[in-house]
ModelCIF file with pLDDT and N, C-alpha, C, O atoms, coordinates in Angstrom:
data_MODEL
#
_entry.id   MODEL 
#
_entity.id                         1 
_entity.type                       polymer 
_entity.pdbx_number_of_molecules   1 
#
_entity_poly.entity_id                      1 
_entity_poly.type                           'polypeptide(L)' 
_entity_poly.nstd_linkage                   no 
_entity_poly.nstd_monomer                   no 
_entity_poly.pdbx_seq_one_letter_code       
;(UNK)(UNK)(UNK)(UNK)(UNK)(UNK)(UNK)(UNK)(UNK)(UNK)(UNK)(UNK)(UNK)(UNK)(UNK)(UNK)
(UNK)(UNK)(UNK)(UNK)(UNK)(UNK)(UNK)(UNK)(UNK)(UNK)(UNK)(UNK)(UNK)(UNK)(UNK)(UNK)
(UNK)(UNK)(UNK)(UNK)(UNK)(UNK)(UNK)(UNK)(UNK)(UNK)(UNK)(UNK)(UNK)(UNK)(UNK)(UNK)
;
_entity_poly.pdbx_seq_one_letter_code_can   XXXXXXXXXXXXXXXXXXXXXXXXXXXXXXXXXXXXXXXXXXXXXXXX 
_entity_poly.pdbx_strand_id                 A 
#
loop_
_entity_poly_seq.entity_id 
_entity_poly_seq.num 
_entity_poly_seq.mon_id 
_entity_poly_seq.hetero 
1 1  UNK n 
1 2  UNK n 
1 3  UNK n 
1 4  UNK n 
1 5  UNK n 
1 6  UNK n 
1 7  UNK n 
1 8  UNK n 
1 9  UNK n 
1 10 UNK n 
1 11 UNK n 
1 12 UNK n 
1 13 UNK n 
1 14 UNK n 
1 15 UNK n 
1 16 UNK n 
1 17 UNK n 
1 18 UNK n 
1 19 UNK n 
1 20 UNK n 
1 21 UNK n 
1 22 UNK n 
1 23 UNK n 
1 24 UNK n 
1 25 UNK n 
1 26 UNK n 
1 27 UNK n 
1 28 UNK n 
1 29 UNK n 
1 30 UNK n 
1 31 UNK n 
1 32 UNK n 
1 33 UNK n 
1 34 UNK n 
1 35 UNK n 
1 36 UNK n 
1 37 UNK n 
1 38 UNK n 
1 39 UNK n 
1 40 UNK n 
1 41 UNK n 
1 42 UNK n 
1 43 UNK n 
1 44 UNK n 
1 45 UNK n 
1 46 UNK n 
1 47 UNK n 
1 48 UNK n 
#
_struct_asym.id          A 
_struct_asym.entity_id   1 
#
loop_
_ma_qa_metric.id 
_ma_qa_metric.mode 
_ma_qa_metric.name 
_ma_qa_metric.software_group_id 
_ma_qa_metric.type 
1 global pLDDT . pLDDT 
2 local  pLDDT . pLDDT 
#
_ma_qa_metric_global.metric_id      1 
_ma_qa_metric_global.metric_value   90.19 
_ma_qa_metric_global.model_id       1 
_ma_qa_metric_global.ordinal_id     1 
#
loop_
_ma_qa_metric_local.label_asym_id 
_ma_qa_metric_local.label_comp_id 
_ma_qa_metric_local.label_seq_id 
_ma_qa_metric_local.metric_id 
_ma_qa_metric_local.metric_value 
_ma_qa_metric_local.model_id 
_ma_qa_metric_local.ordinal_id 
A UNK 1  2 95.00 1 1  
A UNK 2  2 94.00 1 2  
A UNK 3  2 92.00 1 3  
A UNK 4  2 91.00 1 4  
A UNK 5  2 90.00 1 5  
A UNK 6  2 87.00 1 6  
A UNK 7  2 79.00 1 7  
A UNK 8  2 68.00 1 8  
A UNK 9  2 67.00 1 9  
A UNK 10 2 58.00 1 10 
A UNK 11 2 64.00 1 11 
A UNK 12 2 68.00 1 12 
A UNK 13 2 68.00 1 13 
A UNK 14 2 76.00 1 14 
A UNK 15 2 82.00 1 15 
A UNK 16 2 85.00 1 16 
A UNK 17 2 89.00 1 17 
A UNK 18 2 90.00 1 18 
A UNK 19 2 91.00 1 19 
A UNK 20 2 92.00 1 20 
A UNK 21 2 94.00 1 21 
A UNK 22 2 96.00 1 22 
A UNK 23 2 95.00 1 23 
A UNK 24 2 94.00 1 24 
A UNK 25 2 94.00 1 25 
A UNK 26 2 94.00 1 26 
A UNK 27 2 93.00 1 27 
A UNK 28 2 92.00 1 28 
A UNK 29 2 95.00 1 29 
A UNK 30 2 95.00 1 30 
A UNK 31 2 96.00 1 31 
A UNK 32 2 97.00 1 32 
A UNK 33 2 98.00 1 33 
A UNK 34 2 98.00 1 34 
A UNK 35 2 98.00 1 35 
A UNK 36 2 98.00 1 36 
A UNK 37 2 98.00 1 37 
A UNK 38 2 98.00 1 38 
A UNK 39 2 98.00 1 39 
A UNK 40 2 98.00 1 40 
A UNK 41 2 98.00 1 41 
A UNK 42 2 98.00 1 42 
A UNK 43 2 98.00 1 43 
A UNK 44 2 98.00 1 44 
A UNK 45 2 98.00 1 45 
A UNK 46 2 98.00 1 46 
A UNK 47 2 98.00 1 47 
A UNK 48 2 98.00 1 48 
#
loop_
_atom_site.group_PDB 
_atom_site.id 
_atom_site.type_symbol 
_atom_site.label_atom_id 
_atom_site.label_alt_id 
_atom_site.label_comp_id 
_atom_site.label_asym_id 
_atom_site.label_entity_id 
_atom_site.label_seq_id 
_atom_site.pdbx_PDB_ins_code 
_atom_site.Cartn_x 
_atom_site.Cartn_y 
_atom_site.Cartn_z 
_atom_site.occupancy 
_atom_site.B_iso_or_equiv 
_atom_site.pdbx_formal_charge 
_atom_site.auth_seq_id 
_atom_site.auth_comp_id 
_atom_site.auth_asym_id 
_atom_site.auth_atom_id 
_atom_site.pdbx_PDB_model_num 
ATOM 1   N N  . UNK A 1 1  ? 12.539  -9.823  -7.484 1.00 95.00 ? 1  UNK A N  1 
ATOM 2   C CA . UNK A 1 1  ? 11.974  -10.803 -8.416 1.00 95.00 ? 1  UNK A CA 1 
ATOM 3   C C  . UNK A 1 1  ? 11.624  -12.116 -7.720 1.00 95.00 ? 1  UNK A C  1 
ATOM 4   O O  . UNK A 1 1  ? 12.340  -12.380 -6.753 1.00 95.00 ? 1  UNK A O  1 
ATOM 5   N N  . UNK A 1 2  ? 10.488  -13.152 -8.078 1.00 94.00 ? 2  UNK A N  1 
ATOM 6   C CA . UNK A 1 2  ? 10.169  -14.127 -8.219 1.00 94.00 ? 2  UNK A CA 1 
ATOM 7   C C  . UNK A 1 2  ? 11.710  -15.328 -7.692 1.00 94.00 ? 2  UNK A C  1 
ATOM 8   O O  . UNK A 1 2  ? 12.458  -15.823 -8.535 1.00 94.00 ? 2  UNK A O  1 
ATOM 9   N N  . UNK A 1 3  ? 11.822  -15.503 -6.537 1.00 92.00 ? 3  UNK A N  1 
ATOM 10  C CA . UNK A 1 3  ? 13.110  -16.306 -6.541 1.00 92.00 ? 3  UNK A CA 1 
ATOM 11  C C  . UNK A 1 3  ? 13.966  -15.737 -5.684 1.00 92.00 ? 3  UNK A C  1 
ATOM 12  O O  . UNK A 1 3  ? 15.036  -16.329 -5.542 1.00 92.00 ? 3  UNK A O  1 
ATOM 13  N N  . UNK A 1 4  ? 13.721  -14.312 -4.799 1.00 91.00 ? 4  UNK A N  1 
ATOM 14  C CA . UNK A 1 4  ? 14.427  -13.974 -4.609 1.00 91.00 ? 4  UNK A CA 1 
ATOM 15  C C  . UNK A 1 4  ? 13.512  -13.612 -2.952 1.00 91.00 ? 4  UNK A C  1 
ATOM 16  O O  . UNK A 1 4  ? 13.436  -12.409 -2.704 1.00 91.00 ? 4  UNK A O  1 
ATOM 17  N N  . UNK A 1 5  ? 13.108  -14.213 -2.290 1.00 90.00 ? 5  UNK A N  1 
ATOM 18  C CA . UNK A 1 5  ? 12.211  -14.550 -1.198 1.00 90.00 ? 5  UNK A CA 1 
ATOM 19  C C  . UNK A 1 5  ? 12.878  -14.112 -0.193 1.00 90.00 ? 5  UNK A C  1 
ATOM 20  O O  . UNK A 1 5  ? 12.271  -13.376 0.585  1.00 90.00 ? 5  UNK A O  1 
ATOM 21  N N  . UNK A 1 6  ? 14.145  -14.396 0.049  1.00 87.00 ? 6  UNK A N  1 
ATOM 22  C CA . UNK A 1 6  ? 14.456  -14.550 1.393  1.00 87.00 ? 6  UNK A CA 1 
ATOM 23  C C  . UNK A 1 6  ? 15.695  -13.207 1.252  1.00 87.00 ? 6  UNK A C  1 
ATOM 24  O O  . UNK A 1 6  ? 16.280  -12.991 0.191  1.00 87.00 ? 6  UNK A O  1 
ATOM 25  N N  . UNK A 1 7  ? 15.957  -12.328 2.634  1.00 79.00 ? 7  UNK A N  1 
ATOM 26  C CA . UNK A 1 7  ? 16.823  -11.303 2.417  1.00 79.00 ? 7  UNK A CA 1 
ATOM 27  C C  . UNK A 1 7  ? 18.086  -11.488 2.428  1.00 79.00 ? 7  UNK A C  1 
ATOM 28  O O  . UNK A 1 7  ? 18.345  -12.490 3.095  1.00 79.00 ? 7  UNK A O  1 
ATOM 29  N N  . UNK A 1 8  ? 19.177  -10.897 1.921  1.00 68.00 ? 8  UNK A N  1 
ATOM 30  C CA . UNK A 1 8  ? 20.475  -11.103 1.994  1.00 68.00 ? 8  UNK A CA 1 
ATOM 31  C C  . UNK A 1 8  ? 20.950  -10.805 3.345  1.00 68.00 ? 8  UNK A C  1 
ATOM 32  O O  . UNK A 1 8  ? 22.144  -11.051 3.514  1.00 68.00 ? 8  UNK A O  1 
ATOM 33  N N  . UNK A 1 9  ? 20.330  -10.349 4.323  1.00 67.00 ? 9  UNK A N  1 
ATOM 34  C CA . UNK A 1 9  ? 20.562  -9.900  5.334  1.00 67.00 ? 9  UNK A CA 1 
ATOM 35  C C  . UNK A 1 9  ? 20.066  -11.125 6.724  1.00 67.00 ? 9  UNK A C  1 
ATOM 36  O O  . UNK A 1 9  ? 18.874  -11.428 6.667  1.00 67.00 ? 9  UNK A O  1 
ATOM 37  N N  . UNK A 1 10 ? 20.811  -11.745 7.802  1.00 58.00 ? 10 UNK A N  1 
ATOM 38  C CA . UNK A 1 10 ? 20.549  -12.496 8.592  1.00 58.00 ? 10 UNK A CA 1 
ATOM 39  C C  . UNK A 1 10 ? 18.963  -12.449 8.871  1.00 58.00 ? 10 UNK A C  1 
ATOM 40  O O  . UNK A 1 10 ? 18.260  -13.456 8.785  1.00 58.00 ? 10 UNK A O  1 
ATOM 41  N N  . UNK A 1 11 ? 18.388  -10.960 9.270  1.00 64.00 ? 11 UNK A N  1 
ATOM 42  C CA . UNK A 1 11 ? 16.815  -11.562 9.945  1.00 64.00 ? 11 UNK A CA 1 
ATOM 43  C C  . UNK A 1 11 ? 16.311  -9.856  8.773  1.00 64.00 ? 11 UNK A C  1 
ATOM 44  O O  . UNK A 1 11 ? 16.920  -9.152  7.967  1.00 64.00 ? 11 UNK A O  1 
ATOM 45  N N  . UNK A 1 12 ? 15.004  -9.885  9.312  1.00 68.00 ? 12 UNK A N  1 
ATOM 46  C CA . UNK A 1 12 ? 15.112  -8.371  8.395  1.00 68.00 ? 12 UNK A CA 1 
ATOM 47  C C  . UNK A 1 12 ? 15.049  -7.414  9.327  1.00 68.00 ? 12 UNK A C  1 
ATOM 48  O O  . UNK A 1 12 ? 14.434  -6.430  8.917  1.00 68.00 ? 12 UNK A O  1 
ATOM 49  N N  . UNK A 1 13 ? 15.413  -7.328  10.329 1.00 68.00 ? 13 UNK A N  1 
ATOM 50  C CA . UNK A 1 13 ? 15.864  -6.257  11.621 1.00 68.00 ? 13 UNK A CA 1 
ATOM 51  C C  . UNK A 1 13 ? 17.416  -5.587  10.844 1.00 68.00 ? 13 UNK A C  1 
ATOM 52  O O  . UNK A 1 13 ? 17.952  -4.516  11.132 1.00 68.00 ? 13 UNK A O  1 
ATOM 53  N N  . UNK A 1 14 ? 17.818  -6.467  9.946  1.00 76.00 ? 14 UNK A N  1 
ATOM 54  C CA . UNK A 1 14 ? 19.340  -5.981  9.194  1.00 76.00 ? 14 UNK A CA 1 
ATOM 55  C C  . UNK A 1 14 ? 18.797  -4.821  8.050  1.00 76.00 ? 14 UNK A C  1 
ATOM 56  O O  . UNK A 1 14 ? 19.740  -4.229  7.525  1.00 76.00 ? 14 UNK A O  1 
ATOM 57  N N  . UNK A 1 15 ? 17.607  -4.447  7.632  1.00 82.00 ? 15 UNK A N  1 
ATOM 58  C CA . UNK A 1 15 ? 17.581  -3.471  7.023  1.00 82.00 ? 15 UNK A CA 1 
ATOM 59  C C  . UNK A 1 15 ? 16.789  -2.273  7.481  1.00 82.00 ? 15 UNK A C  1 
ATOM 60  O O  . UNK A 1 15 ? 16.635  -1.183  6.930  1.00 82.00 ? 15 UNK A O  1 
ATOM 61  N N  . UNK A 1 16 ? 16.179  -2.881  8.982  1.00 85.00 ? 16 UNK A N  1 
ATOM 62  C CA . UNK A 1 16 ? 15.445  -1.617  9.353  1.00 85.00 ? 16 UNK A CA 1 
ATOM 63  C C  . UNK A 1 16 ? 16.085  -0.153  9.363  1.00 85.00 ? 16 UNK A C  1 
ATOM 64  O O  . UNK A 1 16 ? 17.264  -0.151  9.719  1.00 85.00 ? 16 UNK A O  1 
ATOM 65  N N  . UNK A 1 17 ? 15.529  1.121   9.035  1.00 89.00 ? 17 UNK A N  1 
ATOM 66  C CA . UNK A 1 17 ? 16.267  2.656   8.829  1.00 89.00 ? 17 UNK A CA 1 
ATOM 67  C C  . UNK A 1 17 ? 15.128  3.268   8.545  1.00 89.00 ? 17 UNK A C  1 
ATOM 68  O O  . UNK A 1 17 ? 14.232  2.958   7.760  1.00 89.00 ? 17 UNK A O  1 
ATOM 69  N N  . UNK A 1 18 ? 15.329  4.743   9.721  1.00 90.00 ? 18 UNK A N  1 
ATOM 70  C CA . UNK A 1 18 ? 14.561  5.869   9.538  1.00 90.00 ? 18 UNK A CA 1 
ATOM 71  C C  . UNK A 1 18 ? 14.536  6.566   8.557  1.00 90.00 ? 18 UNK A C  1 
ATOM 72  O O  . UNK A 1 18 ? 13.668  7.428   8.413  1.00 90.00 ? 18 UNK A O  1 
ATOM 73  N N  . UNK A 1 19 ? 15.644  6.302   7.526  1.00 91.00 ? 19 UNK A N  1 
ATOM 74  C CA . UNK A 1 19 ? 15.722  6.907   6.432  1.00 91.00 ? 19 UNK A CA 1 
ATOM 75  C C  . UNK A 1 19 ? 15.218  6.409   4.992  1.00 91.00 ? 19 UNK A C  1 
ATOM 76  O O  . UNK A 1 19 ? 15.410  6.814   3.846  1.00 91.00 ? 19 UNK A O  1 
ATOM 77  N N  . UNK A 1 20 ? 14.361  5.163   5.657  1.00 92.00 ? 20 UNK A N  1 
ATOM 78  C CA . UNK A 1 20 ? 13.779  4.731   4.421  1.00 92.00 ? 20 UNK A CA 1 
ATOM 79  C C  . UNK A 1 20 ? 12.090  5.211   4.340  1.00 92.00 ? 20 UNK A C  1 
ATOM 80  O O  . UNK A 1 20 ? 11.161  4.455   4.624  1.00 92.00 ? 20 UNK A O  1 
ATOM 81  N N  . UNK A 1 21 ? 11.938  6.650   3.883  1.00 94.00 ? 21 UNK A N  1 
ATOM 82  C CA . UNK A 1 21 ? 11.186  7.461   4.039  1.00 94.00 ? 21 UNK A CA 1 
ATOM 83  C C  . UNK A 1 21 ? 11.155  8.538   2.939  1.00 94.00 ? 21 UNK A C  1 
ATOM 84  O O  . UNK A 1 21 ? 12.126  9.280   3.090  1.00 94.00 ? 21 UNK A O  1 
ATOM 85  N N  . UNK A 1 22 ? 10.623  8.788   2.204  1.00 96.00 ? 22 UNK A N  1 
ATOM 86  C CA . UNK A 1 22 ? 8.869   8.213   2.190  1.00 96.00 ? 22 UNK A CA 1 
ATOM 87  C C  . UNK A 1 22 ? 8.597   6.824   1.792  1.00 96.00 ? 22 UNK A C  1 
ATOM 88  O O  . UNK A 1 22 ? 9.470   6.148   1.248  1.00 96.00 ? 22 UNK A O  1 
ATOM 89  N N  . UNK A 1 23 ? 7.294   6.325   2.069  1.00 95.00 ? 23 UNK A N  1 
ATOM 90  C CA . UNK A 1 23 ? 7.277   5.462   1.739  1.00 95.00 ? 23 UNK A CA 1 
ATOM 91  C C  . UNK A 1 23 ? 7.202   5.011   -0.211 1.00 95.00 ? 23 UNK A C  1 
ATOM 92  O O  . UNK A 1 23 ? 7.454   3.949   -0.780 1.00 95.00 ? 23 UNK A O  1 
ATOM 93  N N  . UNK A 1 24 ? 6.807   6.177   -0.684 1.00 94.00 ? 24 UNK A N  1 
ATOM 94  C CA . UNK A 1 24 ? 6.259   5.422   -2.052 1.00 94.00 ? 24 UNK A CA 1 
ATOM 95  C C  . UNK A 1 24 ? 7.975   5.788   -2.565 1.00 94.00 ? 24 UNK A C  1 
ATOM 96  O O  . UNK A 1 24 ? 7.728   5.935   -3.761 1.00 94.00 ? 24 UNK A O  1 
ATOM 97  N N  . UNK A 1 25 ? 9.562   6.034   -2.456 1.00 94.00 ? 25 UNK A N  1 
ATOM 98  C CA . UNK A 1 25 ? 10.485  6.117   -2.564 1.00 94.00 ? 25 UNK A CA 1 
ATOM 99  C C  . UNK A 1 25 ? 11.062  4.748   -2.130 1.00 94.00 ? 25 UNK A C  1 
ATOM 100 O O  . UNK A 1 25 ? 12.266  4.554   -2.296 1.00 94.00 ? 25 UNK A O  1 
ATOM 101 N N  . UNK A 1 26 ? 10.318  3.828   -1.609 1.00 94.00 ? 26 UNK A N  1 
ATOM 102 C CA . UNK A 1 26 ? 11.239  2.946   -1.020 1.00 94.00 ? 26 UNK A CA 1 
ATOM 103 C C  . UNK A 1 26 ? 11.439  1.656   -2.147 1.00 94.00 ? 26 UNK A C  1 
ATOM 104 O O  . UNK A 1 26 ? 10.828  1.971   -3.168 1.00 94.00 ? 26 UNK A O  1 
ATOM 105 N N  . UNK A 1 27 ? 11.942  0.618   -2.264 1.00 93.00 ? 27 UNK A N  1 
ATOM 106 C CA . UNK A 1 27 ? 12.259  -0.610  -3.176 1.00 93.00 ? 27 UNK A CA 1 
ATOM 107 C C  . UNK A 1 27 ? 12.534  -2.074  -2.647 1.00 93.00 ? 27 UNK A C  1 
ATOM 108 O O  . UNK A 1 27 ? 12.605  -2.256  -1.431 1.00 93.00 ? 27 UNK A O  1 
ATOM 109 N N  . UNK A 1 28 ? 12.677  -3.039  -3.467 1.00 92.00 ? 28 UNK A N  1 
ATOM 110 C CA . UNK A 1 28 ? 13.110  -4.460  -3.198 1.00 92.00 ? 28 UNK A CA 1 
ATOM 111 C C  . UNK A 1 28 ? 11.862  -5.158  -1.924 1.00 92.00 ? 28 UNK A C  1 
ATOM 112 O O  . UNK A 1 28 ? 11.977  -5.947  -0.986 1.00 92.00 ? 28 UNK A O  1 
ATOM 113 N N  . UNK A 1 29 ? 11.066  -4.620  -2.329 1.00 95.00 ? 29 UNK A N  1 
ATOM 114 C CA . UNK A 1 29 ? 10.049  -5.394  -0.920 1.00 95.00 ? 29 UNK A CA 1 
ATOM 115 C C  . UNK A 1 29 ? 10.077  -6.576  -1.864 1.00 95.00 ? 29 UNK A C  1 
ATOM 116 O O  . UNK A 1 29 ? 10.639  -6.790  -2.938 1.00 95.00 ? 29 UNK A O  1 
ATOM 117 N N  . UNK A 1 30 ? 8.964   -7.525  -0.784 1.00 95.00 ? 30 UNK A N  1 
ATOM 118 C CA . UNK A 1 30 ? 8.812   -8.811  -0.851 1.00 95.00 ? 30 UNK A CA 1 
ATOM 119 C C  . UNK A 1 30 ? 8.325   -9.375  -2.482 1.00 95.00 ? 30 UNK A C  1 
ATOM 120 O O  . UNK A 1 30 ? 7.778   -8.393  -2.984 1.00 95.00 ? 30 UNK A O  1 
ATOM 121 N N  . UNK A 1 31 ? 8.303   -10.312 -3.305 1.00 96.00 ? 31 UNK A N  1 
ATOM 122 C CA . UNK A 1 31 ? 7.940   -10.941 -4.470 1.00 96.00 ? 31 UNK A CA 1 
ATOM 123 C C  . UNK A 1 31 ? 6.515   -10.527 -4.415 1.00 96.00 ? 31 UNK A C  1 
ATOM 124 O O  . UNK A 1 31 ? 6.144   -9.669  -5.217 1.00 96.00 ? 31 UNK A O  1 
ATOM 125 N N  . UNK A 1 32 ? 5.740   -10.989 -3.635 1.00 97.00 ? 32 UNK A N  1 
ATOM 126 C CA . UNK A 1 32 ? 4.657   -10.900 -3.364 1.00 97.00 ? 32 UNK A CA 1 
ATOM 127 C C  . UNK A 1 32 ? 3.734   -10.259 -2.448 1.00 97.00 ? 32 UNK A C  1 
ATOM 128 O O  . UNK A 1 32 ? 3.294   -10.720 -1.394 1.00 97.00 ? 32 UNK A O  1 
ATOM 129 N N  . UNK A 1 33 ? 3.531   -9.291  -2.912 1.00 98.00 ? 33 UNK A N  1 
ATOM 130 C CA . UNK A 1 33 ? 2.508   -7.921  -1.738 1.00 98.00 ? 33 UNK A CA 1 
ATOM 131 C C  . UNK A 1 33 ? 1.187   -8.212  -1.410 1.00 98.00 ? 33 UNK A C  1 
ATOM 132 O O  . UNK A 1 33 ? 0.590   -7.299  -1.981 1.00 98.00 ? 33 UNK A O  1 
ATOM 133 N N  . UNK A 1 34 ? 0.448   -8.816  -0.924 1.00 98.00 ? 34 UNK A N  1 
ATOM 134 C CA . UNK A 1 34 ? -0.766  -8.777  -0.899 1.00 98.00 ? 34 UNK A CA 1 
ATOM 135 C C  . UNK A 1 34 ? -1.904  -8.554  0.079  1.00 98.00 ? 34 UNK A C  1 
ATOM 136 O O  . UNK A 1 34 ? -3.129  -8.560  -0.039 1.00 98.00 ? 34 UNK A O  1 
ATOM 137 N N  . UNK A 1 35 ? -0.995  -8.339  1.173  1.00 98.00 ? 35 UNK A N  1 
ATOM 138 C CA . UNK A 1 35 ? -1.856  -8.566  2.908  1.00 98.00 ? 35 UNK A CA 1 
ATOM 139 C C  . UNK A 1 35 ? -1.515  -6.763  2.773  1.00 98.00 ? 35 UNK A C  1 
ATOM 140 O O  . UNK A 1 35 ? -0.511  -6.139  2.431  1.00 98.00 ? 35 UNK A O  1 
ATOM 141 N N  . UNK A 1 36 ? -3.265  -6.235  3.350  1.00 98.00 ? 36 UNK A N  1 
ATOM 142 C CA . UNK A 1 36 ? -3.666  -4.824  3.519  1.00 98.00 ? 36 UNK A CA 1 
ATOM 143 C C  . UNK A 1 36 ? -2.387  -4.213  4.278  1.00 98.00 ? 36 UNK A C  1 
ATOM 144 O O  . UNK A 1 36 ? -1.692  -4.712  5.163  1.00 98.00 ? 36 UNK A O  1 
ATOM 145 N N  . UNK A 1 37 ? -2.298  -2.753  3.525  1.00 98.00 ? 37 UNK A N  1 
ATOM 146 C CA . UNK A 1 37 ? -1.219  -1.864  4.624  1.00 98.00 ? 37 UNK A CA 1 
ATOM 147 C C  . UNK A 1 37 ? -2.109  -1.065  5.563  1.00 98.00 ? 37 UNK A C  1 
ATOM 148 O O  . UNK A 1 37 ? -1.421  -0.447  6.375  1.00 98.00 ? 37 UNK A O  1 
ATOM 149 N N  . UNK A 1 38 ? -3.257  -0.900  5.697  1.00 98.00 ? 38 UNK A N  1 
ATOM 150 C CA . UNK A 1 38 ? -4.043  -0.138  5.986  1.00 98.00 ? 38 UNK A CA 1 
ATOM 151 C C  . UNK A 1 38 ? -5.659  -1.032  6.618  1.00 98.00 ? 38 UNK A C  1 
ATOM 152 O O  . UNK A 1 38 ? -6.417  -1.211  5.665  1.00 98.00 ? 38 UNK A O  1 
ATOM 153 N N  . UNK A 1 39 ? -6.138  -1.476  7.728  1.00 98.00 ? 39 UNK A N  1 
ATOM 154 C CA . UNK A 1 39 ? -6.928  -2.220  7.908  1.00 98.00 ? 39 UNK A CA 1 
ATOM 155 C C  . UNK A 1 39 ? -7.922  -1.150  9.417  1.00 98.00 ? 39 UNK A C  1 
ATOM 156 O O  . UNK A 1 39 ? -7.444  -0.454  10.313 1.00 98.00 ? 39 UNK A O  1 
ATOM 157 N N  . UNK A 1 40 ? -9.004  -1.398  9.171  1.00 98.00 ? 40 UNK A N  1 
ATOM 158 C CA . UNK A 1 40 ? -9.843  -0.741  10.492 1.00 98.00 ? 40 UNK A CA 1 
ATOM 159 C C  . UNK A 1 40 ? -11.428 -1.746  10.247 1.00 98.00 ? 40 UNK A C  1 
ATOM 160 O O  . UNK A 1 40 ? -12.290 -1.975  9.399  1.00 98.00 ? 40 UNK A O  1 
ATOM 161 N N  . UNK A 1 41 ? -11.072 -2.058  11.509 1.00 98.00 ? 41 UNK A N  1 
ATOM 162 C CA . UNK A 1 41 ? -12.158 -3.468  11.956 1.00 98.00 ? 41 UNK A CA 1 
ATOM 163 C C  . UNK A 1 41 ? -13.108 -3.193  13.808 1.00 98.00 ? 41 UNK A C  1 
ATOM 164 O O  . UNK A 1 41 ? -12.607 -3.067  14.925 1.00 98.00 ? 41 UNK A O  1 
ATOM 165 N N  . UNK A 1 42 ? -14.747 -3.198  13.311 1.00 98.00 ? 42 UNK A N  1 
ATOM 166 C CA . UNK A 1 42 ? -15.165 -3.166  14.336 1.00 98.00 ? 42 UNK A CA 1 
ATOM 167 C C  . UNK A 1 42 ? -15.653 -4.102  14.863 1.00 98.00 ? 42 UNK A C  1 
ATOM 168 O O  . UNK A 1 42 ? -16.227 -4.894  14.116 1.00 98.00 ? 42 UNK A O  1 
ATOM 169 N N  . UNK A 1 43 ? -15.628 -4.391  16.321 1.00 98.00 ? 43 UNK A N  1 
ATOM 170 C CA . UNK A 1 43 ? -15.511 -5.649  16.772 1.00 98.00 ? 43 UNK A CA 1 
ATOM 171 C C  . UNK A 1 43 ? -16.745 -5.364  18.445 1.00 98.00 ? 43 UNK A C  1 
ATOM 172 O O  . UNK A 1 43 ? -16.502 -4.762  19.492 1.00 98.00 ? 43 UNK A O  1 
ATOM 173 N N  . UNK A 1 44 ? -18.148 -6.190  17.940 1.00 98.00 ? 44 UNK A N  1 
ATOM 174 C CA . UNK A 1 44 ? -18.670 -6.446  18.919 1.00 98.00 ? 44 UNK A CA 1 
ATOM 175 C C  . UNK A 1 44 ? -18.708 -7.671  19.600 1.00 98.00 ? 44 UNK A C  1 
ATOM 176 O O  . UNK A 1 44 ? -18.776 -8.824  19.176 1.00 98.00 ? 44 UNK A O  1 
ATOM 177 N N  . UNK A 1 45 ? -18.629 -6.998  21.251 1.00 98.00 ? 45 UNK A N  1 
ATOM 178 C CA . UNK A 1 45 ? -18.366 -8.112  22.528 1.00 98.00 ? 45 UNK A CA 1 
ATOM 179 C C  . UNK A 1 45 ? -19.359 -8.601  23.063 1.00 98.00 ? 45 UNK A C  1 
ATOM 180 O O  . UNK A 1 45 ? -20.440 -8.019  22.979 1.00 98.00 ? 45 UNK A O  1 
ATOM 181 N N  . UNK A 1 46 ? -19.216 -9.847  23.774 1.00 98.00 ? 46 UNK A N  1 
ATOM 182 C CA . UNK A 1 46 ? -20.142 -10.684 24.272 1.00 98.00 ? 46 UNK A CA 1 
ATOM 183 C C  . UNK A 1 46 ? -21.247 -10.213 25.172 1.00 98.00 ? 46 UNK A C  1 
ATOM 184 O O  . UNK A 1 46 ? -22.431 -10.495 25.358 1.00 98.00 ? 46 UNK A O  1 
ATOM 185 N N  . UNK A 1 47 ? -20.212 -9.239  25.732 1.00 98.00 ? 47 UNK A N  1 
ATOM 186 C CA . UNK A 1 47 ? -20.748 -8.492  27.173 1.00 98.00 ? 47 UNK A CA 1 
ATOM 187 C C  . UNK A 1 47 ? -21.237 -7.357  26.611 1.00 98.00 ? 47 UNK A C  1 
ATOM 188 O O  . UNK A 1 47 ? -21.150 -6.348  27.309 1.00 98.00 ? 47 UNK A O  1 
ATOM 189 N N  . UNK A 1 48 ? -21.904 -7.213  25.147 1.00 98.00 ? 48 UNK A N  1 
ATOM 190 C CA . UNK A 1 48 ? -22.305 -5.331  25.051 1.00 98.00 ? 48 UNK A CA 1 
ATOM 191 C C  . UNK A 1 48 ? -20.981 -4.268  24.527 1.00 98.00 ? 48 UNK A C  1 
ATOM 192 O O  . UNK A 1 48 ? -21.162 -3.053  24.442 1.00 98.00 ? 48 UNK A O  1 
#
């Protein structure tokens, strides 16, 4: 919820686990979701 920003855990390296899998099973993410999980960007260079 709204208020609840920061983790109970020192850094969030304290909840990393292989067992938090699958992803659409998982919970308690951040208040606010909004930056892409999924991004593909093409990028032309100076040189060609």
């Amino acid at each position: 919820p709204a208020g609840c920003e920061r983790l109970d855990t020192l850094t969030v390296q304290g909840v990393w686990s292989n067992s938090h899998w699958p992803p659409e099973a998982q919970k308690d993410y951040y208040p606010e979701v909004n930056n892409e999980d999924l991004n593909m960007i093409n990028l032309q260079l100076a040189n060609g």
